[in-house]
PDB file of N, CA and C in Angstrom:
ATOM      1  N   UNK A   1     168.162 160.852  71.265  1.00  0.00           N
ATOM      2  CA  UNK A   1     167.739 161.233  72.583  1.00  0.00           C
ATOM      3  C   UNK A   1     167.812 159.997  73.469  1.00  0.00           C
ATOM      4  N   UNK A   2     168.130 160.026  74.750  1.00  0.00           N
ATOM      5  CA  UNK A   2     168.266 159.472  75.699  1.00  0.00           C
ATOM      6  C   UNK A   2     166.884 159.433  76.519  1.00  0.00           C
ATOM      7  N   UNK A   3     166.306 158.482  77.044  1.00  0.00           N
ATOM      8  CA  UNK A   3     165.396 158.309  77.779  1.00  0.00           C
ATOM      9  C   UNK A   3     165.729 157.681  79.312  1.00  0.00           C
ATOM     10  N   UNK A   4     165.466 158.663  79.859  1.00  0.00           N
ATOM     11  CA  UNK A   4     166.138 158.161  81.560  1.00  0.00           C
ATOM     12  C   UNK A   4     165.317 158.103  82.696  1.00  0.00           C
ATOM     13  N   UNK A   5     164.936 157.572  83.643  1.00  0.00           N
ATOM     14  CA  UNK A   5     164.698 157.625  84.933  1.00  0.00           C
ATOM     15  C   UNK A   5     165.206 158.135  85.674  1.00  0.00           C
ATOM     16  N   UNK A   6     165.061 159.542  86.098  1.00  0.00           N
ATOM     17  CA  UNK A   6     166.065 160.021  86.815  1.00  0.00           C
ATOM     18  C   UNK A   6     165.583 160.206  88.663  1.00  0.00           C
ATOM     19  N   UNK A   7     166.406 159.409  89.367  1.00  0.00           N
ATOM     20  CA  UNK A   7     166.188 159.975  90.648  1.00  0.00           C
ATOM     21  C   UNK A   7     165.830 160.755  90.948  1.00  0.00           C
ATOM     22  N   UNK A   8     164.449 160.765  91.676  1.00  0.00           N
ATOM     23  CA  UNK A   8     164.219 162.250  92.356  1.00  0.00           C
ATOM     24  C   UNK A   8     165.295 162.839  93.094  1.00  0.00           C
ATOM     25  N   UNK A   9     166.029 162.451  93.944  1.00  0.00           N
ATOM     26  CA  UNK A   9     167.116 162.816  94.848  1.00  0.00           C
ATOM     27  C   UNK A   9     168.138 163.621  93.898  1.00  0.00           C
ATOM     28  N   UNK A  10     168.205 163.522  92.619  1.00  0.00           N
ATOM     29  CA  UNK A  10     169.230 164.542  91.928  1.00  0.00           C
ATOM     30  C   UNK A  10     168.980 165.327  91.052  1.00  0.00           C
ATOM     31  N   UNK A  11     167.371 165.848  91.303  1.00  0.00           N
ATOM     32  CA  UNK A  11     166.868 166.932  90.851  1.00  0.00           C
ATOM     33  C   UNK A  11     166.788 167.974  91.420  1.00  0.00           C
ATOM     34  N   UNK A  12     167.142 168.821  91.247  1.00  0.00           N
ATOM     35  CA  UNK A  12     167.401 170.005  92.378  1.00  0.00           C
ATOM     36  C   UNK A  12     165.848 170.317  92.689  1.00  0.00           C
ATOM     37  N   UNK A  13     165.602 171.161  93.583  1.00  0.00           N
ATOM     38  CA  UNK A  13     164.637 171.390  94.279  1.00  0.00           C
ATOM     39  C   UNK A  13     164.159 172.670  94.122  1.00  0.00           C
ATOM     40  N   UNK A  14     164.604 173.412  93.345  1.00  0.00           N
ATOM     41  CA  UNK A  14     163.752 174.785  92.280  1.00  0.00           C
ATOM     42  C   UNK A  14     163.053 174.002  91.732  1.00  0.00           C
ATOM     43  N   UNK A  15     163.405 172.987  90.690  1.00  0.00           N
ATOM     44  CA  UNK A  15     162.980 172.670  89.078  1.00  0.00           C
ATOM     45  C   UNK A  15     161.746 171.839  89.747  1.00  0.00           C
ATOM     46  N   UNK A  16     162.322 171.175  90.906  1.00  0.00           N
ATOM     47  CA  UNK A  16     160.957 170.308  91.052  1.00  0.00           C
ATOM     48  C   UNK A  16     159.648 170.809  91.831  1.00  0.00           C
ATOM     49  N   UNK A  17     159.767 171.956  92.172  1.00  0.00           N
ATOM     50  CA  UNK A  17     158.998 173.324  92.373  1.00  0.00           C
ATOM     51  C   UNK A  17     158.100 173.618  91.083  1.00  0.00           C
ATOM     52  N   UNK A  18     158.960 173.690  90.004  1.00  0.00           N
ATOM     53  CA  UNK A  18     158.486 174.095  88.972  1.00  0.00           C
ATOM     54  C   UNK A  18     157.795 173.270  88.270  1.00  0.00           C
ATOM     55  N   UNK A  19     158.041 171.889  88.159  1.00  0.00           N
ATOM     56  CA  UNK A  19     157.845 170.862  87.704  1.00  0.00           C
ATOM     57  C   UNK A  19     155.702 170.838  88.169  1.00  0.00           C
ATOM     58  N   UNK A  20     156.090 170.384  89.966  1.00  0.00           N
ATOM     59  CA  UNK A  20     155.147 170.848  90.402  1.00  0.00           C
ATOM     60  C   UNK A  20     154.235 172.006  90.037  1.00  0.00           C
ATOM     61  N   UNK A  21     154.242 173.018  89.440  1.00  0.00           N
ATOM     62  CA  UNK A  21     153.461 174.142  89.062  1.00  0.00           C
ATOM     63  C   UNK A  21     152.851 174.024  88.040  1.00  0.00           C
ATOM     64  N   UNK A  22     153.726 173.280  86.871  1.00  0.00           N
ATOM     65  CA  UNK A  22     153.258 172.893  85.639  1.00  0.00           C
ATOM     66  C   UNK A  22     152.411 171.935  85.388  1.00  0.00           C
ATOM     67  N   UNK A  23     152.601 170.930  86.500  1.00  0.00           N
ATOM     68  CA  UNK A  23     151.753 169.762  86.889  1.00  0.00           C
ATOM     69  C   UNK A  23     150.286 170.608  86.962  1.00  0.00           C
ATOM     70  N   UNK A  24     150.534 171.506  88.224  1.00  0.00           N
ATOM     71  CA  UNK A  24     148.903 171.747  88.920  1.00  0.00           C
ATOM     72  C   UNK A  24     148.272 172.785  87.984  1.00  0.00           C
ATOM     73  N   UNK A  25     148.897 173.845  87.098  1.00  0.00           N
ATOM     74  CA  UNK A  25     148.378 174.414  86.179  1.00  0.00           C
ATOM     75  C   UNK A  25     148.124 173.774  85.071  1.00  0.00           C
ATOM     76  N   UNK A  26     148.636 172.392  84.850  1.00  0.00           N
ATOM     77  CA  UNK A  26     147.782 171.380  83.427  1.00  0.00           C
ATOM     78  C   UNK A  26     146.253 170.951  84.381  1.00  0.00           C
ATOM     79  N   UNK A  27     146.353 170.329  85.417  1.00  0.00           N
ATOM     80  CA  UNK A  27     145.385 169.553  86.045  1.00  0.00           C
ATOM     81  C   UNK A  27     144.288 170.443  86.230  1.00  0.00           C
ATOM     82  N   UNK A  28     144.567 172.010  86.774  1.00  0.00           N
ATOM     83  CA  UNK A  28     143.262 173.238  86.519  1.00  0.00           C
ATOM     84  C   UNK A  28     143.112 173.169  85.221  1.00  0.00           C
ATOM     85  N   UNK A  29     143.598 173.381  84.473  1.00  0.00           N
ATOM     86  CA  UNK A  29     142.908 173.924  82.973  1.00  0.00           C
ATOM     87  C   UNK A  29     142.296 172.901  82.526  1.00  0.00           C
ATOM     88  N   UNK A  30     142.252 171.518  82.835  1.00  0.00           N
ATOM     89  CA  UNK A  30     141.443 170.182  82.286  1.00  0.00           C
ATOM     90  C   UNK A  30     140.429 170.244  82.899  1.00  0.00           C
ATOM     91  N   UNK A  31     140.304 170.864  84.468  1.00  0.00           N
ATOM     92  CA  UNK A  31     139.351 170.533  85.262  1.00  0.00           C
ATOM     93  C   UNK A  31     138.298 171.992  84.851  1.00  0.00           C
ATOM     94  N   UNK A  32     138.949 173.110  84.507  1.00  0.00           N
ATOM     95  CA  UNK A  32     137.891 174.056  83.983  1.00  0.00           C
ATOM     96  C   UNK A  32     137.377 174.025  82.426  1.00  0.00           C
ATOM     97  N   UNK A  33     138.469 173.287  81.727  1.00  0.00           N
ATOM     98  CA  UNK A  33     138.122 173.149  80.426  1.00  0.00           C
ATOM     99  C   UNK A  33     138.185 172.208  80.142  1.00  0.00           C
ATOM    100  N   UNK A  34     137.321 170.641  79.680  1.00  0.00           N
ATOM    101  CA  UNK A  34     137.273 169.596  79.558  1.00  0.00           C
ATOM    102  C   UNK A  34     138.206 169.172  78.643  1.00  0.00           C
ATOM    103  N   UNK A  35     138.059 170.387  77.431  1.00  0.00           N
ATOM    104  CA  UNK A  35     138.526 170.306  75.733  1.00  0.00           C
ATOM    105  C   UNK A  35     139.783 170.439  75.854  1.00  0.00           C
ATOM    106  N   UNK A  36     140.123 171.210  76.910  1.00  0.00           N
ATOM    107  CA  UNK A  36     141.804 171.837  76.877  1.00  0.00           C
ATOM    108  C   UNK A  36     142.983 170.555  76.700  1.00  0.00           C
ATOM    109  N   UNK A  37     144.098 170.809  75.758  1.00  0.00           N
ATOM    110  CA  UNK A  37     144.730 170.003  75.764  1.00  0.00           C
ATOM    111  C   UNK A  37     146.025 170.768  75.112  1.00  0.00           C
ATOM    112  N   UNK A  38     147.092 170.406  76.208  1.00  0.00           N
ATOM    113  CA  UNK A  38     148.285 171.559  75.863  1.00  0.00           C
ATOM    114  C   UNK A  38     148.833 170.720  74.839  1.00  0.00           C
ATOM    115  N   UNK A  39     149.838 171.131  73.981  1.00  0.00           N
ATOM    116  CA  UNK A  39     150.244 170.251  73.203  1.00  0.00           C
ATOM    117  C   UNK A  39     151.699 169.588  73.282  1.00  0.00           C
ATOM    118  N   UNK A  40     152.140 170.113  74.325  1.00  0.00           N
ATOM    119  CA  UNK A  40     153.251 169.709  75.188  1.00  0.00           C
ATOM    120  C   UNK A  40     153.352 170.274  75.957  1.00  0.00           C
ATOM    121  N   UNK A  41     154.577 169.905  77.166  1.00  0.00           N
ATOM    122  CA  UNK A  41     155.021 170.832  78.296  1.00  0.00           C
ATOM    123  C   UNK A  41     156.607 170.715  78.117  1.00  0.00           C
ATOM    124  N   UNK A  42     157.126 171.848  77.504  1.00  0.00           N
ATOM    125  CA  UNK A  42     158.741 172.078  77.493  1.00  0.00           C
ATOM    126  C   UNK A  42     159.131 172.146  79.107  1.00  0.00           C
ATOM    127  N   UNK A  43     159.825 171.172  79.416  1.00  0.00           N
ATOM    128  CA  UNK A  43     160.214 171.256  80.810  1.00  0.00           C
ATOM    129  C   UNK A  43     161.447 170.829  81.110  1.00  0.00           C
ATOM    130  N   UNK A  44     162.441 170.844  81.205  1.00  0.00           N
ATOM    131  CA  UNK A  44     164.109 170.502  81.372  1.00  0.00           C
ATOM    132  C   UNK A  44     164.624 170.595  82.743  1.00  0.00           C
ATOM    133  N   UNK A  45     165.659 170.088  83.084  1.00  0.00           N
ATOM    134  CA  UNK A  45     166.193 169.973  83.883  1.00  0.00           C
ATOM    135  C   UNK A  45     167.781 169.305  84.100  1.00  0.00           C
ATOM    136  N   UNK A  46     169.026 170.310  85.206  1.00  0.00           N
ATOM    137  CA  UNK A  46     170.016 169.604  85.121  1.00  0.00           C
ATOM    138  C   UNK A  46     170.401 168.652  85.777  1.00  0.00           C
ATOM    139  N   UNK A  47     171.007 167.519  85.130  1.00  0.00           N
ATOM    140  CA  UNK A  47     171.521 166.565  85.748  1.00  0.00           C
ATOM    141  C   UNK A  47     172.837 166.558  85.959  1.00  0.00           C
ATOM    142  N   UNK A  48     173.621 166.782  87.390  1.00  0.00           N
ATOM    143  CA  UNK A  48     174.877 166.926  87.462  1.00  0.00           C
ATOM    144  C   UNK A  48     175.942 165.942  88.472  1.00  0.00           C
ATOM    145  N   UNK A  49     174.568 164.602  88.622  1.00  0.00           N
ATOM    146  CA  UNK A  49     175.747 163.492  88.314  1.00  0.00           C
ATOM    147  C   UNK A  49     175.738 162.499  87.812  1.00  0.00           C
ATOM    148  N   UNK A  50     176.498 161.143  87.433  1.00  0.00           N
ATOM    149  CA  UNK A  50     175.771 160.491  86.832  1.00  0.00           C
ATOM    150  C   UNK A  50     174.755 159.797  87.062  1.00  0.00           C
ATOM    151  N   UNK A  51     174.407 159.050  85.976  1.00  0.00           N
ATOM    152  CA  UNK A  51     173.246 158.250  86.015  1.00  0.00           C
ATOM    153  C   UNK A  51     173.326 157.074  85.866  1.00  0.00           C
ATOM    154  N   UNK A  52     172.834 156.091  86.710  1.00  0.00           N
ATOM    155  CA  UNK A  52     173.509 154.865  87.039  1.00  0.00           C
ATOM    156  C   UNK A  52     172.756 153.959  85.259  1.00  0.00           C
ATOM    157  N   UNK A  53     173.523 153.177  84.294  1.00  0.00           N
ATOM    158  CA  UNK A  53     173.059 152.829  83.454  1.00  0.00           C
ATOM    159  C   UNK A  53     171.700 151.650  83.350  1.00  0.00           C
ATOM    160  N   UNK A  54     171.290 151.618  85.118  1.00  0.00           N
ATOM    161  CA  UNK A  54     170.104 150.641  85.653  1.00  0.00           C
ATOM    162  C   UNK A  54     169.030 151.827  84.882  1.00  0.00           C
ATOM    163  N   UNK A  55     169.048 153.044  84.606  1.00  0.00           N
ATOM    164  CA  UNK A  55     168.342 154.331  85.155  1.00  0.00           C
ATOM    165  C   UNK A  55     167.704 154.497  83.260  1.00  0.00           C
ATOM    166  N   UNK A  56     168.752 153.565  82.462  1.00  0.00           N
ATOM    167  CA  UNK A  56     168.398 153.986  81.185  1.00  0.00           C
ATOM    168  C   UNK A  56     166.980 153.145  80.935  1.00  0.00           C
ATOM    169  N   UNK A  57     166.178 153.997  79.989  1.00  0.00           N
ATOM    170  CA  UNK A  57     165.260 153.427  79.690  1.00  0.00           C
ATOM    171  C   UNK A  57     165.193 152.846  78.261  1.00  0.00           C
ATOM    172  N   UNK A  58     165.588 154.261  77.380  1.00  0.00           N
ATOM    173  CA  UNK A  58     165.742 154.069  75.586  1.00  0.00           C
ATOM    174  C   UNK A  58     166.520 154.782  75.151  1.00  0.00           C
ATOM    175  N   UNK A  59     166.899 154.544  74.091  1.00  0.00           N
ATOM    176  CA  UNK A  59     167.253 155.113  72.758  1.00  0.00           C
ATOM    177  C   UNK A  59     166.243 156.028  71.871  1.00  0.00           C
ATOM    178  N   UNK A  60     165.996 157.182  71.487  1.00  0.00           N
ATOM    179  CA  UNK A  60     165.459 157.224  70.121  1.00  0.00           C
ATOM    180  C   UNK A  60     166.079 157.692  69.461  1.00  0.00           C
ATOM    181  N   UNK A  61     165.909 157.938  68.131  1.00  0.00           N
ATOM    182  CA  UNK A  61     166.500 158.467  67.185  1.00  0.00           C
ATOM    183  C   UNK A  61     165.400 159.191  65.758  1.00  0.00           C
ATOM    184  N   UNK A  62     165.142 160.289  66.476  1.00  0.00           N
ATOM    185  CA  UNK A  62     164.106 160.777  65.680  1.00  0.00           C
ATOM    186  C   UNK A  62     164.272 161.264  64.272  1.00  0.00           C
ATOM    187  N   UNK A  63     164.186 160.766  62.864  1.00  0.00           N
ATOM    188  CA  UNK A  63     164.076 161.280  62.059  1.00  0.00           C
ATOM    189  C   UNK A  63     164.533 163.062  61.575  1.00  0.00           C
ATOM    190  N   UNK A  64     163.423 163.701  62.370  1.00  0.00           N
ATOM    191  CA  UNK A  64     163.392 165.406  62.171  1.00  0.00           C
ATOM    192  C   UNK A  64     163.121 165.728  63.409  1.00  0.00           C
ATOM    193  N   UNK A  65     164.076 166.862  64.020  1.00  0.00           N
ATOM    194  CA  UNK A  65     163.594 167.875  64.659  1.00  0.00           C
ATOM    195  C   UNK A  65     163.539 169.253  64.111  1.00  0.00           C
ATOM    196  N   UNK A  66     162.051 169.825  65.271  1.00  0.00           N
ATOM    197  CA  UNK A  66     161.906 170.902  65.268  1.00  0.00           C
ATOM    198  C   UNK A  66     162.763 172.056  65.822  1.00  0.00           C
ATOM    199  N   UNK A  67     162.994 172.549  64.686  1.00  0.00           N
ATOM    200  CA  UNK A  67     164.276 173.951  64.993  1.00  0.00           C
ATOM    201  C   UNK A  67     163.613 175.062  65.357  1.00  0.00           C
ATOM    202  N   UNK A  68     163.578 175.223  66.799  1.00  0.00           N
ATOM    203  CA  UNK A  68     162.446 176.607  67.635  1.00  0.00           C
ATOM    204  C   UNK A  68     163.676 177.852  66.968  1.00  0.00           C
ATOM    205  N   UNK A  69     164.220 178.299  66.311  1.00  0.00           N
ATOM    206  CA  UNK A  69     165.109 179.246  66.005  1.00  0.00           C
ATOM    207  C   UNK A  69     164.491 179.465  64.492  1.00  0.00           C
ATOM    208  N   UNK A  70     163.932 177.622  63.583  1.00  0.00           N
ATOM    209  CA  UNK A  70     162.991 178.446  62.418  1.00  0.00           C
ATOM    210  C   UNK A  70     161.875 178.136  62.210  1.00  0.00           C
ATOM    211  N   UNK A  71     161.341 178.624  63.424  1.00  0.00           N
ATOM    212  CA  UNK A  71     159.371 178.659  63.522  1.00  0.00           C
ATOM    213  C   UNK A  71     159.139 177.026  63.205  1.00  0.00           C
ATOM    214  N   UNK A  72     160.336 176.253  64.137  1.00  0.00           N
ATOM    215  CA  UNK A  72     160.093 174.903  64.523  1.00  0.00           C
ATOM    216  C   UNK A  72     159.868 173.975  63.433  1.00  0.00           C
ATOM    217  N   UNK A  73     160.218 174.723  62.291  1.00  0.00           N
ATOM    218  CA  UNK A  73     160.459 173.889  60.790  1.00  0.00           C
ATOM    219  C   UNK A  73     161.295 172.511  61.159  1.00  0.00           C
ATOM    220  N   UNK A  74     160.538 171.484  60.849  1.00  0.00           N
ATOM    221  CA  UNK A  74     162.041 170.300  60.822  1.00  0.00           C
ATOM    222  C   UNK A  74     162.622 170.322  59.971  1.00  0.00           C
ATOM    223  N   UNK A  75     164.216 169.297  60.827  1.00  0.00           N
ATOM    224  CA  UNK A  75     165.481 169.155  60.044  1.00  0.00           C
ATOM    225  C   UNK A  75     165.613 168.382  60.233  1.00  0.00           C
ATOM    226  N   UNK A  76     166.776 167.891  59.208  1.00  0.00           N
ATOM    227  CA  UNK A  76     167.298 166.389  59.303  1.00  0.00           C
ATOM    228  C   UNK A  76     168.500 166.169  60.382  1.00  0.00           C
TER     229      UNK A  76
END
């Protein structure tokens, strides 16, 4: 996986709508439920130009992923 900084300017402006929503619906559910804690936020987005290589942040290289196709079992 690639770790990037990506310009706001080349995020389209649905996703960052959405982005926004996911934001303010984590920040309510902490503020009504102290305990609440999501355990991620699946959130994606396209990037359709490049990315200047100033923009890279990391490398990883994770061991196992979770395969959402088999009840998120890891693989190699």
């Amino acid at each position: 996986m690639i770790e990037c900084r990506v310009p706001i300017g080349v995020i389209p402006r649905n996703y960052l709508r959405c982005l926004a929503g996911e934001v303010l619906e984590e920040i309510f559910e902490r503020e009504l439920d102290p305990e609440h804690r999501r355990l991620e936020i699946n959130f994606g987005f396209p990037v359709r130009s490049n990315i200047s290589p100033d923009h890279i942040v990391a490398f990883h290289h994770p061991s196992q992923i979770p395969n959402d196709r088999r009840f998120r079992m890891l693989e190699d």
